[in-house]
N, C-alpha and C. Protein backbone atom coordinates (compact mmCIF):
# COMPACT_ATOMS: atom_id res chain seq x y z
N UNK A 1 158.99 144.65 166.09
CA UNK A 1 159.96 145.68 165.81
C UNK A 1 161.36 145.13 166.03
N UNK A 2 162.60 145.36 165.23
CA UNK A 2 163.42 145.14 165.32
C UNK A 2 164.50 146.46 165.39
N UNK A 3 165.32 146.36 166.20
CA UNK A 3 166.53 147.28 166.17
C UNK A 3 167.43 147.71 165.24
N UNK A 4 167.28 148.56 164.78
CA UNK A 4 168.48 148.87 163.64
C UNK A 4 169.64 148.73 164.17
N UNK A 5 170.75 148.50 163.19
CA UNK A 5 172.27 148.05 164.20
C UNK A 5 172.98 149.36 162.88
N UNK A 6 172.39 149.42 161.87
CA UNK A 6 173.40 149.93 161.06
C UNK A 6 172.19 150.20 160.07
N UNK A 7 172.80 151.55 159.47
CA UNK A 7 172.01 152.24 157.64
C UNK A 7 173.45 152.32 156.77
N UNK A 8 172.72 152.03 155.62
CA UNK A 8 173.58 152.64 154.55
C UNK A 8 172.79 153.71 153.61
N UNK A 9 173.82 154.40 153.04
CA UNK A 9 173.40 155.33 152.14
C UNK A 9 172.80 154.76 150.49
N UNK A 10 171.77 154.30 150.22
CA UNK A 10 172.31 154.02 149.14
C UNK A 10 171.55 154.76 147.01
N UNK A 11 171.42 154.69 146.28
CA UNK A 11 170.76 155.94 145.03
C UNK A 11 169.95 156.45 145.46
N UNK A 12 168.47 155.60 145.93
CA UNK A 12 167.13 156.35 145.79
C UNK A 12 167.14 156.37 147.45
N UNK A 13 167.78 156.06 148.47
CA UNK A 13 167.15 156.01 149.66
C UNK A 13 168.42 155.51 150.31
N UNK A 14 167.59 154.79 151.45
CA UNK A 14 168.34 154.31 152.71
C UNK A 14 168.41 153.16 152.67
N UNK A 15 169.47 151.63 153.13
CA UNK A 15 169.22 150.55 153.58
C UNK A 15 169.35 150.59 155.22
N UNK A 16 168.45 150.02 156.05
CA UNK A 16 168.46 149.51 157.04
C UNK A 16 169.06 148.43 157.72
N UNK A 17 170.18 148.19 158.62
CA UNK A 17 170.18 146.50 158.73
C UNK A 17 169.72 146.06 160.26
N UNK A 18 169.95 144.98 160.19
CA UNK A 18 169.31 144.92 161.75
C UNK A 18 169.11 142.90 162.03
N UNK A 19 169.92 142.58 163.20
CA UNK A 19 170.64 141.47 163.41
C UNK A 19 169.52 140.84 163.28
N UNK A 20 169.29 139.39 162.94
CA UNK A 20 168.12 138.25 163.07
C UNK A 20 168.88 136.85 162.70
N UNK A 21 168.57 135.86 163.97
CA UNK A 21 169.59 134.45 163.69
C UNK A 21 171.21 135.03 163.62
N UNK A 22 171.38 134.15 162.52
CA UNK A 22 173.09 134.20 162.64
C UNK A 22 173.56 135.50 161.83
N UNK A 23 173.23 136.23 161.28
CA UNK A 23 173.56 137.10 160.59
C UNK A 23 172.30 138.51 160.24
N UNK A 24 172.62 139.34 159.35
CA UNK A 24 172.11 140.37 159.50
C UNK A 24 171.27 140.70 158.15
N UNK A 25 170.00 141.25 158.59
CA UNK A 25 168.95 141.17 157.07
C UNK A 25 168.78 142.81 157.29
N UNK A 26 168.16 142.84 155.60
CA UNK A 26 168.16 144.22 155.30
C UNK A 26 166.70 144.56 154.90
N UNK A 27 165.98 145.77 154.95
CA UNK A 27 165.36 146.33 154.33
C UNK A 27 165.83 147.73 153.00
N UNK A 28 165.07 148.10 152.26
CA UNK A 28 165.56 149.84 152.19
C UNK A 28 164.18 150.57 151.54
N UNK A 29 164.30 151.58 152.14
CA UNK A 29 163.42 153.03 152.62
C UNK A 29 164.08 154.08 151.16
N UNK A 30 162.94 154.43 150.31
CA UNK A 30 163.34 155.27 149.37
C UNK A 30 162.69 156.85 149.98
N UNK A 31 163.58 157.83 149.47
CA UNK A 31 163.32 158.91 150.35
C UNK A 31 161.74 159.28 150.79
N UNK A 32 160.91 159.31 149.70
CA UNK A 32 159.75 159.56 149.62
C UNK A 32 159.05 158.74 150.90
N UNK A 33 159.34 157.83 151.28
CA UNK A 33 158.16 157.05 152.24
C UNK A 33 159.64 157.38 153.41
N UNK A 34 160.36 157.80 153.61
CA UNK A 34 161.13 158.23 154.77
C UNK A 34 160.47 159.63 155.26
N UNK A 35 160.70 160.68 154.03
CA UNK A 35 159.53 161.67 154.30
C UNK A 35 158.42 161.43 154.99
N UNK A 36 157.37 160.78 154.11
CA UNK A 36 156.00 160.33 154.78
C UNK A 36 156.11 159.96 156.21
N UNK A 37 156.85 159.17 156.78
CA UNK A 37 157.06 158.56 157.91
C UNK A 37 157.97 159.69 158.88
N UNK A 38 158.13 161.06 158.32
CA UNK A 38 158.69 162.01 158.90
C UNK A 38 159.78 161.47 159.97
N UNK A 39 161.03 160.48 159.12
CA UNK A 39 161.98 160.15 159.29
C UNK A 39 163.12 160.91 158.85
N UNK A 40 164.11 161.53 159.75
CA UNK A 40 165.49 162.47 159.21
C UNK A 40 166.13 161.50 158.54
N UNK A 41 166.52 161.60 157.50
CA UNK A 41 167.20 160.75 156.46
C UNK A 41 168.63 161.30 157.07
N UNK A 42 169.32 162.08 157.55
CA UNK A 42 170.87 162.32 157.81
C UNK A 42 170.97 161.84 159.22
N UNK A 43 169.59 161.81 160.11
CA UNK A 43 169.82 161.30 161.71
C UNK A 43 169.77 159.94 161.76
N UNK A 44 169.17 158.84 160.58
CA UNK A 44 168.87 157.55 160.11
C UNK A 44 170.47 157.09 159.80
N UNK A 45 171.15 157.81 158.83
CA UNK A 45 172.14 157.69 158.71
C UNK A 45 173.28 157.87 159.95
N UNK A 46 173.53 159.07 160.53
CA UNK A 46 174.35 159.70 161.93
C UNK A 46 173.77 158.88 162.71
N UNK A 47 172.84 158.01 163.10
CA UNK A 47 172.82 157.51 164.60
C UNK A 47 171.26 156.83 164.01
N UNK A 48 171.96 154.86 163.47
CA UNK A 48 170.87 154.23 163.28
C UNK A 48 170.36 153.57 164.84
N UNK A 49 171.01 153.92 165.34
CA UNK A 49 170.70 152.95 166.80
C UNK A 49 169.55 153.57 167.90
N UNK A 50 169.11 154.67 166.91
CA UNK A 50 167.93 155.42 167.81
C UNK A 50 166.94 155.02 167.27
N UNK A 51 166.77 154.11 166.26
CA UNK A 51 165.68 153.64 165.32
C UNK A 51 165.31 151.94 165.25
N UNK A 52 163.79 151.87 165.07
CA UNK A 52 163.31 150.52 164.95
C UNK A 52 162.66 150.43 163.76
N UNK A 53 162.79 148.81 162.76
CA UNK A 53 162.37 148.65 161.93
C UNK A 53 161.18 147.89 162.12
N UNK A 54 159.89 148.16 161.84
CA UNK A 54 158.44 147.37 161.41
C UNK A 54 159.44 146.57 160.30
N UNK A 55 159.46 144.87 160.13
CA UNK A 55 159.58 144.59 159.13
C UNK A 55 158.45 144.01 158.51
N UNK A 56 157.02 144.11 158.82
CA UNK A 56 156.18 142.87 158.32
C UNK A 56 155.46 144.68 157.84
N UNK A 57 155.09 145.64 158.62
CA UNK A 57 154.72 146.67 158.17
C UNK A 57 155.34 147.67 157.02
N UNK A 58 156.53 147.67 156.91
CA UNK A 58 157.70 148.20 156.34
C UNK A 58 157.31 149.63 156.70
N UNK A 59 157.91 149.67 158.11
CA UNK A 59 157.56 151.48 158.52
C UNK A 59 159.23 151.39 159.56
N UNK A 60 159.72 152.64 160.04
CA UNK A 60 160.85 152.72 160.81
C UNK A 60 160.52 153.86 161.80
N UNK A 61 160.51 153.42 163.35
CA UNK A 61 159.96 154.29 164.08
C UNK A 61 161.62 154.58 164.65
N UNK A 62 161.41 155.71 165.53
CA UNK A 62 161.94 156.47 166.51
C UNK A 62 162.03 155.60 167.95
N UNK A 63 162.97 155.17 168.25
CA UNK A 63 162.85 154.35 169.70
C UNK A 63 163.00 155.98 170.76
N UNK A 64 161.80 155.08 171.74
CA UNK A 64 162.09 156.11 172.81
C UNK A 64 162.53 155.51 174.43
C-alpha cells in the first residue's frame, strides 16, 4: 500500500498520486470502480491524505 499525497479531478474519474523514488507516480480510478470500492469521490478529492493506494491490486482503501 502506498500513501496518497495528492488526487486530481479528472473526465471519467479520479487520478491518484503518491511519492515512489525520486518523484511521484500516478494511478486513476473511473467513477464506477470508486463506487464499487464504496470510495467518496468528493472526500478522495477534499482530503487525499486519508487514503491508500493498492497499486499491484488497483483498489484505494481508507487509512485508519
Amino acid at each position: 500500500m502506498k500513501d496518497i499525497v495528492s488526487s486530481k479531478k479528472m473526465e471519467n474519474g479520479i487520478a491518484v498520486f503518491w511519492e515512489e523514488g525520486e518523484g511521484n507516480k500516478y494511478d486513476s480510478f473511473n467513477y464506477s470502480e470508486l463506487i464499487d470500492m464504496r470510495i467518496n469521490a468528493l472526500d478522495l478529492l477534499d482530503d487525499p491524505t486519508a487514503y491508500a493506494v493498492d497499486v499491484e491490486g488497483h483498489r484505494i482503501t481508507i487509512k485508519k
